[in-house]
Protein backbone atom coordinates (compact mmCIF):
# COMPACT_ATOMS: atom_id res chain seq x y z
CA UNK A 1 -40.51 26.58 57.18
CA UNK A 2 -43.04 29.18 56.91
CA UNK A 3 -46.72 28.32 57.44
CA UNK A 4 -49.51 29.93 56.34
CA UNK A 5 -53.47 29.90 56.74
CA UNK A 6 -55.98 29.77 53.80
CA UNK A 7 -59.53 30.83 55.36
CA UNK A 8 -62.26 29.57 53.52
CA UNK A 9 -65.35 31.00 52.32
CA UNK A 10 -67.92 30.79 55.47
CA UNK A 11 -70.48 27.67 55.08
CA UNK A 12 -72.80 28.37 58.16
CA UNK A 13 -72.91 30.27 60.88
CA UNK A 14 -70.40 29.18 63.83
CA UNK A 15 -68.35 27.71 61.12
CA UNK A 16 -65.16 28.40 59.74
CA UNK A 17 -62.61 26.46 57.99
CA UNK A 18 -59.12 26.86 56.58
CA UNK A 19 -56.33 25.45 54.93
CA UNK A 20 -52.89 25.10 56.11
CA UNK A 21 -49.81 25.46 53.62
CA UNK A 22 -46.67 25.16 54.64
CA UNK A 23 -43.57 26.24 52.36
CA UNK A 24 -39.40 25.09 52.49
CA UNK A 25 -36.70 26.16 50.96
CA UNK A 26 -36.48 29.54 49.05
CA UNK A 27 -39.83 30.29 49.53
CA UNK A 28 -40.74 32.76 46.94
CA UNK A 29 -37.88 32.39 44.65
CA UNK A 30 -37.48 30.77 41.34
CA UNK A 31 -39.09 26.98 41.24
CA UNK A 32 -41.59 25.54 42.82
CA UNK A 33 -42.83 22.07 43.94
CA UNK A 34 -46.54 21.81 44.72
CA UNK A 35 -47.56 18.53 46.78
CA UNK A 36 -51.56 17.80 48.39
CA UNK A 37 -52.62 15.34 50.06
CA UNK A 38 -56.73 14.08 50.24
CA UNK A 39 -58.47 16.08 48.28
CA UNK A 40 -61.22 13.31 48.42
CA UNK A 41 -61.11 14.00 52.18
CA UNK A 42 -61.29 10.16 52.62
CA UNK A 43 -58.10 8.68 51.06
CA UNK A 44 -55.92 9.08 54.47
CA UNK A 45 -52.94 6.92 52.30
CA UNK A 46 -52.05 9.81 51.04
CA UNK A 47 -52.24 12.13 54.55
CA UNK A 48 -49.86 10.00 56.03
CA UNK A 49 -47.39 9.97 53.05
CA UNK A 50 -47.65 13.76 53.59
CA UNK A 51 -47.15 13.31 56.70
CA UNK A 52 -44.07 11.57 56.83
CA UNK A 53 -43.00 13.64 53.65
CA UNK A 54 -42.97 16.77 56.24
CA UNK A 55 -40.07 15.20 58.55
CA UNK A 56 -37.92 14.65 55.10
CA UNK A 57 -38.70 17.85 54.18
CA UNK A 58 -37.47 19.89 57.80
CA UNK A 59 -34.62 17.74 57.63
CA UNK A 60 -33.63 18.84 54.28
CA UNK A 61 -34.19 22.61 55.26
CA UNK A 62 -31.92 22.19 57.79
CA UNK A 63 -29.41 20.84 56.03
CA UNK A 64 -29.61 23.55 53.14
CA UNK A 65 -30.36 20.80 50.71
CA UNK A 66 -33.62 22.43 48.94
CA UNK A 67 -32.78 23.97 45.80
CA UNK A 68 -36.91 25.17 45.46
CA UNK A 69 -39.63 26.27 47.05
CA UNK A 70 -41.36 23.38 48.27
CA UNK A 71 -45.19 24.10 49.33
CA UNK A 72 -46.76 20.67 51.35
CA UNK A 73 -50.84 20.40 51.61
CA UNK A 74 -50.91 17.51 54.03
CA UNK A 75 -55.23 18.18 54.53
CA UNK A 76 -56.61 19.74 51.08
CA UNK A 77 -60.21 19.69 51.99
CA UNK A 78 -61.00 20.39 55.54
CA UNK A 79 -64.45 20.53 54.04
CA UNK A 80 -65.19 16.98 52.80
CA UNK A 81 -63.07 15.53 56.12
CA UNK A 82 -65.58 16.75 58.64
CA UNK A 83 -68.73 14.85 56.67
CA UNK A 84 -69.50 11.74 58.79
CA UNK A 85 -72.78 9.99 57.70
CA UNK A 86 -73.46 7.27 60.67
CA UNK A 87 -69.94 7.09 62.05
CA UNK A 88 -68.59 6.90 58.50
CA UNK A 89 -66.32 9.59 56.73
CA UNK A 90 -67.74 10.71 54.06
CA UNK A 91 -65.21 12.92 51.67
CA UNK A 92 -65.18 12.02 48.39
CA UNK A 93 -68.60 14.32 47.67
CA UNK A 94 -70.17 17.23 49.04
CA UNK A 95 -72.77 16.25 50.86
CA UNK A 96 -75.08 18.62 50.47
CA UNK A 97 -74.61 18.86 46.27
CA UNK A 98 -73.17 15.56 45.41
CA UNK A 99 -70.11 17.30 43.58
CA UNK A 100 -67.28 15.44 43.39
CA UNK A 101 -64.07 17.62 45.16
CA UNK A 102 -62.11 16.91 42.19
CA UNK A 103 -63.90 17.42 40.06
CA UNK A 104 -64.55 20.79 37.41
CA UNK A 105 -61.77 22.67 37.99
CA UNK A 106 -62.12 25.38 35.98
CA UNK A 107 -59.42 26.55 33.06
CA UNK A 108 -59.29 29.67 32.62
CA UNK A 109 -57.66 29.77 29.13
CA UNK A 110 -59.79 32.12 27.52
CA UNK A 111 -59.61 34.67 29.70
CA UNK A 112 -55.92 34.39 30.18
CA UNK A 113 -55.33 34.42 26.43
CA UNK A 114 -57.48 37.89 25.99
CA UNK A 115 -54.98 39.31 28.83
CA UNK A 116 -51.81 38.19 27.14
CA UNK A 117 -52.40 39.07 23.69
CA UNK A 118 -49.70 41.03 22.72
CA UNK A 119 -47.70 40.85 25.52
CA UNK A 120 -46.47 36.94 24.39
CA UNK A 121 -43.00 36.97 22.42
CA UNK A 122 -40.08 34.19 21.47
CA UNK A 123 -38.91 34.23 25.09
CA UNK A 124 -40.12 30.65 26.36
CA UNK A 125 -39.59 31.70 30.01
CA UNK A 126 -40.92 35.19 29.68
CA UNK A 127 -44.26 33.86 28.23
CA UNK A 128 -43.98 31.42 31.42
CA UNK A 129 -44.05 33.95 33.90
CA UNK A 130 -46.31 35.92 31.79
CA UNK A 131 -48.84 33.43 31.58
CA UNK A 132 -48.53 32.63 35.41
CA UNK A 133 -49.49 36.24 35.91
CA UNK A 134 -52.77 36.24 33.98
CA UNK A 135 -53.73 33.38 35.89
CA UNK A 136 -53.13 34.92 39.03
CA UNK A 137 -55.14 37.71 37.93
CA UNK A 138 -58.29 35.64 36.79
CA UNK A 139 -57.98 33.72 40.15
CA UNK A 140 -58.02 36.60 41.99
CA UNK A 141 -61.19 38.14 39.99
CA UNK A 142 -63.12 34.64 40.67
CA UNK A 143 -65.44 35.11 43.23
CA UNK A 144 -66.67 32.03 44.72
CA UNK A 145 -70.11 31.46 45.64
CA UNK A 146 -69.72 28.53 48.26
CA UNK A 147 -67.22 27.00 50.12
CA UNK A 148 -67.11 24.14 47.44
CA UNK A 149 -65.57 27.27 45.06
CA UNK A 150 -63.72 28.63 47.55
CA UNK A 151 -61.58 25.08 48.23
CA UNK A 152 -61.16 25.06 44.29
CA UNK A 153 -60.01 28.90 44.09
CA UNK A 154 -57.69 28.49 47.37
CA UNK A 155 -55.91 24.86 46.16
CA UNK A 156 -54.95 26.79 42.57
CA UNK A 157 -54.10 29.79 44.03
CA UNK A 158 -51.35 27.21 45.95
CA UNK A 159 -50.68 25.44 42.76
CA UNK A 160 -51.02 27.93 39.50
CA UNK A 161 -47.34 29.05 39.36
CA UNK A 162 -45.58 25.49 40.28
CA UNK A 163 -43.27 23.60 38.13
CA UNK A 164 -44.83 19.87 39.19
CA UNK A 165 -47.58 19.46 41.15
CA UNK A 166 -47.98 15.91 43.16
CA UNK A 167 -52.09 15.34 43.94
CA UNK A 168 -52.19 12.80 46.45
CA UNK A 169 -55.07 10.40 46.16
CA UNK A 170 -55.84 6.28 46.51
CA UNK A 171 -58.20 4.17 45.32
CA UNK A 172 -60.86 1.82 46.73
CA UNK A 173 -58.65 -1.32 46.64
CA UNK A 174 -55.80 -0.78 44.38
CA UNK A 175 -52.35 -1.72 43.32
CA UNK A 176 -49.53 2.10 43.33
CA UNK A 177 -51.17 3.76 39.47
CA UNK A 178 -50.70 7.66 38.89
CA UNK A 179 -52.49 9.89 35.99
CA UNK A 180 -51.09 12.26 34.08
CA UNK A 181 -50.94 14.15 30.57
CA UNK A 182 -50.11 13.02 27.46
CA UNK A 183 -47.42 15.87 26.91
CA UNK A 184 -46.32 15.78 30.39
CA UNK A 185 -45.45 12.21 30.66
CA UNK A 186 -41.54 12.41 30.01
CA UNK A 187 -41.54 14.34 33.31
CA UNK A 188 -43.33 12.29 35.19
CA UNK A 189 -42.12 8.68 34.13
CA UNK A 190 -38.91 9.25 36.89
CA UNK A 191 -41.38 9.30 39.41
CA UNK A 192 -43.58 6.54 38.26
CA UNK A 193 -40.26 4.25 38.29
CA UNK A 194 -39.41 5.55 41.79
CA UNK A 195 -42.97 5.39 43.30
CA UNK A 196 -42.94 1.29 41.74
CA UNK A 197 -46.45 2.56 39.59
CA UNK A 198 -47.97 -0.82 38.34
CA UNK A 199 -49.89 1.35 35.90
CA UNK A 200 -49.17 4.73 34.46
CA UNK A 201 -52.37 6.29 32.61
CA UNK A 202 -52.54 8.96 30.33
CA UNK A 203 -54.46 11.16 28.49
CA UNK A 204 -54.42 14.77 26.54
CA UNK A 205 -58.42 15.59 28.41
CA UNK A 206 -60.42 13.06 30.22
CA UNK A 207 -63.46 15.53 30.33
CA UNK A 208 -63.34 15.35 34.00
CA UNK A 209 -61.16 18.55 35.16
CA UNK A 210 -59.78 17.18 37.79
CA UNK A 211 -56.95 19.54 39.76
CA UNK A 212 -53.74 17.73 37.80
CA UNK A 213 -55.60 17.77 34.52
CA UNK A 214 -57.10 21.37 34.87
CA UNK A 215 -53.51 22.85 35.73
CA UNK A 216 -51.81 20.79 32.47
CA UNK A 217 -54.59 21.69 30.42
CA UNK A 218 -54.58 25.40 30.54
CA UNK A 219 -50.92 25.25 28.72
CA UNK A 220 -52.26 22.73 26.27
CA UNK A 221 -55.05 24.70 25.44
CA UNK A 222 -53.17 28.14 25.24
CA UNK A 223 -50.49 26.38 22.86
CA UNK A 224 -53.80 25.39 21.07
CA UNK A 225 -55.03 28.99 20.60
CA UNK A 226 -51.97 30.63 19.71
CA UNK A 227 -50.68 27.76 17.47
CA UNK A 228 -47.42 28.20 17.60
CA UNK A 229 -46.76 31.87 17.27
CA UNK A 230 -45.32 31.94 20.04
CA UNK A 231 -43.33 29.36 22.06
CA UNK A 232 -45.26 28.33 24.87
CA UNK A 233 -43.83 25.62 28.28
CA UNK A 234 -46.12 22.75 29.73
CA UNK A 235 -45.69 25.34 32.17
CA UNK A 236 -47.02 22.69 34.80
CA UNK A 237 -45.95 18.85 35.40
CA UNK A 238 -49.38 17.61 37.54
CA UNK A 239 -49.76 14.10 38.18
CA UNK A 240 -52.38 12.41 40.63
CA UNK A 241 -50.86 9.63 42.51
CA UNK A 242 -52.93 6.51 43.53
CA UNK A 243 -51.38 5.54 46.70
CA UNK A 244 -53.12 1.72 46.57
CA UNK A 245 -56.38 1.27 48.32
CA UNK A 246 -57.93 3.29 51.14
CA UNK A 247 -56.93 0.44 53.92
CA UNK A 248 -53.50 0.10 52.99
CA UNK A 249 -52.60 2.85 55.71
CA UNK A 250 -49.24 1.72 57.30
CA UNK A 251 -45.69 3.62 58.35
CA UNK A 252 -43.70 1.08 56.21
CA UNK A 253 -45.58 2.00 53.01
CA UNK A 254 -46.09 5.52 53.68
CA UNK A 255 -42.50 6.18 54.48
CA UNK A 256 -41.63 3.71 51.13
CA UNK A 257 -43.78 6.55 49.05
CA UNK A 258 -42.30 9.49 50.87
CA UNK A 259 -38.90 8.53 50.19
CA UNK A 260 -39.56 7.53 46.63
CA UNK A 261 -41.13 11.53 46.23
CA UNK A 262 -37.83 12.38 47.74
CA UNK A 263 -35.36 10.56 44.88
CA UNK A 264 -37.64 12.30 42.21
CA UNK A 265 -37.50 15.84 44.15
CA UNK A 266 -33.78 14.94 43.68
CA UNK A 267 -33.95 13.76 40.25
CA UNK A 268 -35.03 16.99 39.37
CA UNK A 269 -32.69 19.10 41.02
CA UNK A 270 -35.47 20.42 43.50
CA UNK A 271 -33.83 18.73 46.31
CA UNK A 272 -29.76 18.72 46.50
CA UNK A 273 -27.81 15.68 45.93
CA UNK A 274 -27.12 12.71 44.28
CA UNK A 275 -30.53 10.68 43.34
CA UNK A 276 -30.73 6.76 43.31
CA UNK A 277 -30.74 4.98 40.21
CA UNK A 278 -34.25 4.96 38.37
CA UNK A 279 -35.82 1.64 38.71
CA UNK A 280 -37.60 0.02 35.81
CA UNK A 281 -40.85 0.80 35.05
CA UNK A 282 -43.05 -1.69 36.28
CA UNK A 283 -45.23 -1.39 32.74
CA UNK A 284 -45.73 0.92 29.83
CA UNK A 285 -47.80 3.60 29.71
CA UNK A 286 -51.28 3.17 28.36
CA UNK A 287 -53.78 5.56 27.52
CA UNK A 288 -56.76 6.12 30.12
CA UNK A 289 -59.54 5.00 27.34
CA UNK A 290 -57.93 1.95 26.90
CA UNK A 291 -58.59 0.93 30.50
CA UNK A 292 -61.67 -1.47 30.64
CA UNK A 293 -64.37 -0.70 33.41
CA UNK A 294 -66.57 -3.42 34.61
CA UNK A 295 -69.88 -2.90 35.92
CA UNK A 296 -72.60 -5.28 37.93
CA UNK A 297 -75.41 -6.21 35.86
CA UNK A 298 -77.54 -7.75 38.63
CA UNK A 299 -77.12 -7.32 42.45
CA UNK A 300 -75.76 -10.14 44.74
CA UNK A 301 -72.61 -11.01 46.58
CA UNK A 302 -69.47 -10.15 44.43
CA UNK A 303 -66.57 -12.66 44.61
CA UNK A 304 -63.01 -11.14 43.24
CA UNK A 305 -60.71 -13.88 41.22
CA UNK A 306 -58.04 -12.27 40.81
CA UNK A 307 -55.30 -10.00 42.80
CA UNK A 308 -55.45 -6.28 42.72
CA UNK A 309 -52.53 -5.80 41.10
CA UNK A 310 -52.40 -8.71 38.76
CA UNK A 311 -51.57 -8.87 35.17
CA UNK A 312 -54.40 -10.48 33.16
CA UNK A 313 -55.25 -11.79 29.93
CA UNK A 314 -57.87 -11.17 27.44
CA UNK A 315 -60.82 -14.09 28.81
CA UNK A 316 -59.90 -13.88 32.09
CA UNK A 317 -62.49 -14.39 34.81
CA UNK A 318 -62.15 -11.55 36.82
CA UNK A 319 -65.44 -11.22 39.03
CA UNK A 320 -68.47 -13.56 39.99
CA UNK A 321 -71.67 -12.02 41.08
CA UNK A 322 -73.58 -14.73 43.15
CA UNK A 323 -77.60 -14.89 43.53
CA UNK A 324 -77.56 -15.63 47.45
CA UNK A 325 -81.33 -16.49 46.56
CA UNK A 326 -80.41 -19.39 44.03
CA UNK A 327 -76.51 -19.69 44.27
CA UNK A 328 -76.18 -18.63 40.60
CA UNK A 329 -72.91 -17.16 39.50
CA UNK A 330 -72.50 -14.98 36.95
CA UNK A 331 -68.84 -14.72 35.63
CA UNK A 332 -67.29 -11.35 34.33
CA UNK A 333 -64.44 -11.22 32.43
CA UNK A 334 -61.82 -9.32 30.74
CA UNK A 335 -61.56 -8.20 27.01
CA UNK A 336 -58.02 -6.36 28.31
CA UNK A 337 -54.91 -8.08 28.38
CA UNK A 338 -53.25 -5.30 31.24
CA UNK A 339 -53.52 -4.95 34.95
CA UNK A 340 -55.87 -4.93 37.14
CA UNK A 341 -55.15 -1.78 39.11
CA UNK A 342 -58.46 -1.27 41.26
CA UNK A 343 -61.46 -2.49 42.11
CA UNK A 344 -64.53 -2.10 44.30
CA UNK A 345 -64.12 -2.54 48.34
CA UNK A 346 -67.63 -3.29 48.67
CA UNK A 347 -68.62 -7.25 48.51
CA UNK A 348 -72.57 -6.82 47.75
CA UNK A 349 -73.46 -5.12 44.55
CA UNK A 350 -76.19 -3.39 42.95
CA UNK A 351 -76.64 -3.37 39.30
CA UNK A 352 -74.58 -0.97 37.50
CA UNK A 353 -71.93 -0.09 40.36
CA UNK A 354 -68.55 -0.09 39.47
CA UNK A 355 -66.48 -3.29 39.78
CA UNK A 356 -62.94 -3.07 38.71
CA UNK A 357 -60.78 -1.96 36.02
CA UNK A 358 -57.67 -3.37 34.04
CA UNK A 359 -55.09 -1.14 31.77
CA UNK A 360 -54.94 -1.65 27.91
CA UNK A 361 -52.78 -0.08 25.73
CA UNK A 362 -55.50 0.50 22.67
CA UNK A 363 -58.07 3.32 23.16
CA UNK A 364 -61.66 1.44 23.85
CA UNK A 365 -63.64 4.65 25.16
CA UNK A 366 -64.37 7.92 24.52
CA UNK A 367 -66.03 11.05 26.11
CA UNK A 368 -65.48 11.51 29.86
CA UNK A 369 -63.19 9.17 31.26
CA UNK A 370 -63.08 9.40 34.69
CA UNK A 371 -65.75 8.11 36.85
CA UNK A 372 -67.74 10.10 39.48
């Protein structure tokens, strides 16, 4: 294993901050797996599945058993994880801007196609490693001017020239759910069956840049520009996994998620040997706008009805927000018949926070899709 050390751009004085990478296997040649862990500093689900991911992975070095270069984030924003507001971690936001850390990625497909005209032809993995170069080069000439940009430049420096790239994440309270692309979603679908994904969303661009959607969408976009002239890859499989809710922090599901990585490493020839049967998918696919969001319309004490993780029908209560004043409920239902794959941790609400969601396989929204 070879570990390296990402310094950040300096916040304060007396401060400094870094990111560790750590890379098995050929580092350097051929493929390349890309997994993070907490980029919303806060979701420590996914640190420990990174965590236990690391002893798989040093026992598969030692064995000879990776086939790629396999680079491991376990902390991808020392930033956000040292924001404590009263004795409460704080790392979904910067503090001191309110931008969300995934958030805005930027996708550099502009400048990338200006550099490669003329240099694309029909060689599918030339233009690959062609592209991958142009990137490198426009991520180089960004110059950050905080430590917010310099987390963002660092992470897809890390990233930019992998094959898949696994963004650990969770939810408030939350059944297993990953996103990914439309055009990437063949790839992915192993590892949704493996991982035991209750929901699977997709999209083609949720408006939101978020890290697995800005490094699919620079491919989409270039195959967009150069419309078809030349044959361009999905040059990157990026998925953000949901690894349940932020309290569902335990060895026996962390080290169920790490192993289920493992068979799709292995399913993909990343990882020698013989991978387990795919499981079923839990549920189809359904596109990201046609996942209902529920919001509060009044404040007061919010009563769930149903199971994270349950499938519901169209009319079903889902939510009661009482008046502790009067004891008046008032009942919110679906209009989705899907699952309900997250919802607010929170039991007193304020009107117009965020209350739950549940899948549906016909597009209901538009615009940006992703929350804050």
């Amino acid at each position: 294993m070879e570990h390296r050390e990402h310094v950040l751009l300096q916040a304060t004085h007396g401060s400094r901050r870094h990111i560790d990478s750590e890379h098995y296997g050929p580092v350097g040649q051929g493929r390349k797996i890309y997994i993070q862990a907490a980029l919303h500093a806060d979701e420590i689900p996914a640190m420990l599945v990174a965590t236990l991911l690391r002893r798989h992975l040093v026992a598969l070095e030692k064995a000879n058993r990776l086939q790629h270069e396999i680079v491991l984030v376990a902390v991808a924003n020392p930033v956000g994880l040292s924001q404590y507001v009263m004795g409460a971690l704080s790392g979904r936001f910067e503090l001191g801007s309110g931008r969300n850390y995934n958030r805005n990625f930027p996708v550099h497909h502009q400048q990338i196609a200006r550099k490669i005209e003329g240099a694309l032809g029909q060689d599918i993995d030339r233009n690959r490693e062609v592209i991958r170069s142009a990137w490198r080069e426009c991520l180089d000439d960004w110059q950050p001017m905080d430590e917010y940009g310099s987390l963002q430049r660092t992470l897809m420096l890390l990233a930019h020239d992998a094959d898949v790239v696994l963004d650990l994440h969770c939810s408030r309270e939350a059944s297993m759910h990953v996103y990914t692309g439309e055009e990437v979603w063949a790839d992915v679908e192993p590892l949704s069956r493996y991982l035991g994904a209750e929901v699977s969303l997709l999209a083609k661009d949720s408006e939101g840049y978020s890290f697995d959607e800005a490094l699919c969408l620079l491919w989409t976009r270039l195959q967009g520009l150069f419309d078809g002239a030349f044959p361009i890859p999905n040059g990157t499989v990026a998925v953000t996994v949901e690894h349940r809710g932020q309290r569902d922090v335990s060895y026996e599901l962390a080290e169920q998620d790490a192993a289920a990585i493992i068979e799709f490493l292995i399913h993909r020839g990343a990882i020698e040997g013989q991978p387990a049967p795919l499981p079923a998918l839990r549920n189809p696919a359904t596109p990201l706008s046609g996942s209902e969001q529920f919001y509060a319309g009044s404040a007061g004490i919010l009563v769930h009805r149903v199971p994270v993780g349950s499938q519901v029908q169209a009319g079903q209560a889902l939510f009661d927000i009482v008046d502790p004043t009067t004891g008046e409920a008032t009942t919110i239902s679906s209009h989705n018949t899907g699952v309900l794959y997250m919802r607010r941790e929170i039991r007193y609400v304020k009107p117009g926070d965020p209350l739950g969601r549940v899948s549906g396989p016909v597009p209901i929204r538009t615009g940006k899709l992703l929350g804050a």
